[in-house]
C-alpha atoms as a PDB file:
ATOM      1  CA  UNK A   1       8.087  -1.507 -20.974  1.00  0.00           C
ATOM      2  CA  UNK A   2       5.868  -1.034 -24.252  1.00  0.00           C
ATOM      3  CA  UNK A   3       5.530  -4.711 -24.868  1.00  0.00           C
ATOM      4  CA  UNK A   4       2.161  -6.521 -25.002  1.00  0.00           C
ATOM      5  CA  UNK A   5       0.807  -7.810 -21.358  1.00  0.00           C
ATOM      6  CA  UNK A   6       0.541 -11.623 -21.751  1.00  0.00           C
ATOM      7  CA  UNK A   7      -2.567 -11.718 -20.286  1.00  0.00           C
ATOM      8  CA  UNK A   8      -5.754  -9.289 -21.264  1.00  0.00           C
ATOM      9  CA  UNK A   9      -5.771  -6.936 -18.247  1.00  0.00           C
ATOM     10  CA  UNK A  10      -9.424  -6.916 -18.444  1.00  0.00           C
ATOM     11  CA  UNK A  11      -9.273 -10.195 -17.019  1.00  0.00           C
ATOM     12  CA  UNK A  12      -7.419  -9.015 -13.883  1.00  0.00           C
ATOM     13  CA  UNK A  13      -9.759  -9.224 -10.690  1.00  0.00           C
ATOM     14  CA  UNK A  14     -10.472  -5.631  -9.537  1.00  0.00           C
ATOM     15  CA  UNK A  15     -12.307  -5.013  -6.319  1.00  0.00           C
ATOM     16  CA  UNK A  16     -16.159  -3.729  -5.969  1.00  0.00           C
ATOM     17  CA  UNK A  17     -14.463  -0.168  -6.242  1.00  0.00           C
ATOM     18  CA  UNK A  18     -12.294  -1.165  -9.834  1.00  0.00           C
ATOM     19  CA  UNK A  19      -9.076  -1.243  -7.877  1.00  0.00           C
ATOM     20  CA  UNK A  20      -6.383  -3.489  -7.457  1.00  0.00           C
ATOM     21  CA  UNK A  21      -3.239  -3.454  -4.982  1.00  0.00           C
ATOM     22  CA  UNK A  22       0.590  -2.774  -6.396  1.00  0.00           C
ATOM     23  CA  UNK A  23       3.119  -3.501  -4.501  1.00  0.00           C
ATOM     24  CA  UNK A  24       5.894  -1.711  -6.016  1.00  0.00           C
ATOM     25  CA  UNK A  25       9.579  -3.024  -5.617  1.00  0.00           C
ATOM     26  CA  UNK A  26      13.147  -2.113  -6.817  1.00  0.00           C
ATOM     27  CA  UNK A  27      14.340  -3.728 -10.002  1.00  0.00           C
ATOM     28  CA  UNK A  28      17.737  -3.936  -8.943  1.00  0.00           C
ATOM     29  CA  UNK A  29      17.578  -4.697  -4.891  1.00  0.00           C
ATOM     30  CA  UNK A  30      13.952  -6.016  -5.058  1.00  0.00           C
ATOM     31  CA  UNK A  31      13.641  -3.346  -1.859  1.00  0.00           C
ATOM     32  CA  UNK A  32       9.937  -2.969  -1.225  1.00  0.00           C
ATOM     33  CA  UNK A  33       9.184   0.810  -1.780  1.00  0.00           C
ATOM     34  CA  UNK A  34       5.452   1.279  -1.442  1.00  0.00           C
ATOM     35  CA  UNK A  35       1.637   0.064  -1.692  1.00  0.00           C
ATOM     36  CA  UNK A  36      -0.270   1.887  -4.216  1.00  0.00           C
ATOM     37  CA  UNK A  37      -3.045   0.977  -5.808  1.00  0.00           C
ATOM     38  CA  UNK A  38      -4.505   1.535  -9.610  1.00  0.00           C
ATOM     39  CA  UNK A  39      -8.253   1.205 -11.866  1.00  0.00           C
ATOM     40  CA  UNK A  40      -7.616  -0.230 -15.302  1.00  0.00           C
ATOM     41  CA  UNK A  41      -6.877   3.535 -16.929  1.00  0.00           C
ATOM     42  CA  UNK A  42      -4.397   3.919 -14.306  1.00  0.00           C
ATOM     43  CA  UNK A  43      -2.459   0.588 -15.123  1.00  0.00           C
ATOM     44  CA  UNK A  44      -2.946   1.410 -18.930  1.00  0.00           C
ATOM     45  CA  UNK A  45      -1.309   5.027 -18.334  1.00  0.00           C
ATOM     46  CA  UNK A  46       1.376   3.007 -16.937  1.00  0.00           C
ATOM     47  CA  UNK A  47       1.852   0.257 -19.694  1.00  0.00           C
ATOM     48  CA  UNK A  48       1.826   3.489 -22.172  1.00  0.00           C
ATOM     49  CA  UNK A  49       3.750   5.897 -20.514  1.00  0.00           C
ATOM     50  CA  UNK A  50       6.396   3.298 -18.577  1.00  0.00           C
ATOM     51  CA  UNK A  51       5.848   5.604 -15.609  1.00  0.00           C
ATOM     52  CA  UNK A  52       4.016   4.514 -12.497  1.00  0.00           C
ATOM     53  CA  UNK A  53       0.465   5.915 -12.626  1.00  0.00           C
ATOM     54  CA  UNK A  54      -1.631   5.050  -9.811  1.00  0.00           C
ATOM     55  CA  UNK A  55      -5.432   6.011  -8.584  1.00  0.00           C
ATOM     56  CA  UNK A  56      -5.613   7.922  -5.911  1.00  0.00           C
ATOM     57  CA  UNK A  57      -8.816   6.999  -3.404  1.00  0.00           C
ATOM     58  CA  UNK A  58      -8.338   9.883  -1.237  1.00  0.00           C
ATOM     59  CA  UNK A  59      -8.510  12.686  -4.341  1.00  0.00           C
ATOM     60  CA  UNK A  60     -10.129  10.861  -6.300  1.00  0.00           C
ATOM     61  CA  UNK A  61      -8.140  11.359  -9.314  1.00  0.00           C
ATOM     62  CA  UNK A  62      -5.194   9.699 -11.164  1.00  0.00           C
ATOM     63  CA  UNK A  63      -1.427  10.743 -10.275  1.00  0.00           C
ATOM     64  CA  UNK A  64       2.077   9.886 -12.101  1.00  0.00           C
ATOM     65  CA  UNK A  65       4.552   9.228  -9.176  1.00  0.00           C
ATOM     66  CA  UNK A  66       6.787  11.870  -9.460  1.00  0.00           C
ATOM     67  CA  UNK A  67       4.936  14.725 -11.354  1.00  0.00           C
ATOM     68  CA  UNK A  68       5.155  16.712  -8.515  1.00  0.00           C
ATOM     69  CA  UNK A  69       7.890  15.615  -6.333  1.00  0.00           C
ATOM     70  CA  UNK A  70      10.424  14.556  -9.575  1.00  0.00           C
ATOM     71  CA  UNK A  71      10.478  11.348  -7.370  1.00  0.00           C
ATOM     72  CA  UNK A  72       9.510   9.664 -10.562  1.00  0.00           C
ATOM     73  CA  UNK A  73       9.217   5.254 -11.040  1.00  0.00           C
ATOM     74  CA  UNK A  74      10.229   4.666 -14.087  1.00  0.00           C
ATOM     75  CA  UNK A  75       8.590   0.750 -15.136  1.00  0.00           C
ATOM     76  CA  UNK A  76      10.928  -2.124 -15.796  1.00  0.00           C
ATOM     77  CA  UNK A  77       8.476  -4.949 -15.428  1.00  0.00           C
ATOM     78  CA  UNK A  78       4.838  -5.429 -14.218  1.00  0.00           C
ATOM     79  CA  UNK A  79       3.472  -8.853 -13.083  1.00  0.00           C
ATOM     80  CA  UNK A  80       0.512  -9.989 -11.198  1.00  0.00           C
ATOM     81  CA  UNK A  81      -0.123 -13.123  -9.192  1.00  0.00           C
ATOM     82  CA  UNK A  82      -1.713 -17.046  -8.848  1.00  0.00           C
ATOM     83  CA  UNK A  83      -4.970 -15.355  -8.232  1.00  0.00           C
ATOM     84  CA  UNK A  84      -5.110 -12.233 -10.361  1.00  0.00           C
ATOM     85  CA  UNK A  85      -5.741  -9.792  -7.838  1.00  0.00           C
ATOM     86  CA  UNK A  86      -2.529  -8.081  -7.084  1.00  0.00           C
ATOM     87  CA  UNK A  87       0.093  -6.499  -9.260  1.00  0.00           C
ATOM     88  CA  UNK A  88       3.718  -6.626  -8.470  1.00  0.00           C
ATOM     89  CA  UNK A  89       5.668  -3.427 -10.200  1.00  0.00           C
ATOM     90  CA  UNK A  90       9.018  -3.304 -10.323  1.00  0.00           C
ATOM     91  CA  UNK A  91      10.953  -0.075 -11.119  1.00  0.00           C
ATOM     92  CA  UNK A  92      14.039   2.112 -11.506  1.00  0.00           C
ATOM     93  CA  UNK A  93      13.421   4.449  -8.704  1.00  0.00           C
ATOM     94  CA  UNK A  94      14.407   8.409  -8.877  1.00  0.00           C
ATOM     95  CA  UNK A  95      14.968   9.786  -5.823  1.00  0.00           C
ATOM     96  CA  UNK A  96      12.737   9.020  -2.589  1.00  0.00           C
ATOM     97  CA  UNK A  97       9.483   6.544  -3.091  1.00  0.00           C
ATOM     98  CA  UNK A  98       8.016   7.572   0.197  1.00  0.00           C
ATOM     99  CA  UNK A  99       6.192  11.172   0.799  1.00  0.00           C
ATOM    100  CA  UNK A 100       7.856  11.129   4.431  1.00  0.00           C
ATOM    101  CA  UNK A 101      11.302  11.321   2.666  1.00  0.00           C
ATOM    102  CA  UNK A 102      12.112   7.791   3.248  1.00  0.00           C
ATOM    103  CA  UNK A 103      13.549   5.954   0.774  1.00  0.00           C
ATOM    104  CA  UNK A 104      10.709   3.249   1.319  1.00  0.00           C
ATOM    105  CA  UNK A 105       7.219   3.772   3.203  1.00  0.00           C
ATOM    106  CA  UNK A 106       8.334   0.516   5.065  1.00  0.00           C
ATOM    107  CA  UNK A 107      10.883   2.300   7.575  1.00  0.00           C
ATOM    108  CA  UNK A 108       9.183   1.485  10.053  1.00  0.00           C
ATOM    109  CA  UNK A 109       8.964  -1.533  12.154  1.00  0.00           C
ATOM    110  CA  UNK A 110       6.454  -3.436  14.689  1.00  0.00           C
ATOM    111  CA  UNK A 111       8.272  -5.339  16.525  1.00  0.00           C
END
């Protein structure tokens, strides 16, 4: 995960608040696990560490999946899209990616 981004993530499209949507996915079954969403420290914590960092908007503060739960996402690849605005992360996942215990937070469905 420590190679070179082939882009300059400065030139990634963050919103009016610096953030930009992950959608974070199993390597392996491409299983969607979760929405998160990360500033440009928290992508470059990621890059460097080849952990998922992400920024949280409700405390305000950065957080390492897993720190606390050991549900840790270790990173295998991170792209983004046609338009720059979205980030798709895909990752060896430890244990449960959802803080409900699911495996995923999409469990659920609408119709």
């Amino acid at each position: 995960m420590k190679r070179k981004p082939e882009i300059n993530i400065k030139t990634l499209k963050f919103d009016k608040n610096g953030l930009i949507p992950a959608i974070i996915q199993d390597y392996k079954d491409n299983e969607v696990l979760m929405v998160a969403y990360m500033n440009l420290e928290s992508l470059r914590r990621t890059i460097k560490l080849g952990k998922a960092c992400y920024w949280s908007r409700s405390r305000q503060e950065y957080w390492v999946k897993g720190e606390t739960s050991g549900h840790f996402q270790f990173v295998k690849s991170v792209a983004y899209d046609c338009d720059l605005d979205a980030l798709l992360i895909k990752v060896r996942q430890v244990g449960v990616a959802c803080h409900t215990g699911n495996r995923s937070c999409f469990y659920r469905r609408l119709v």
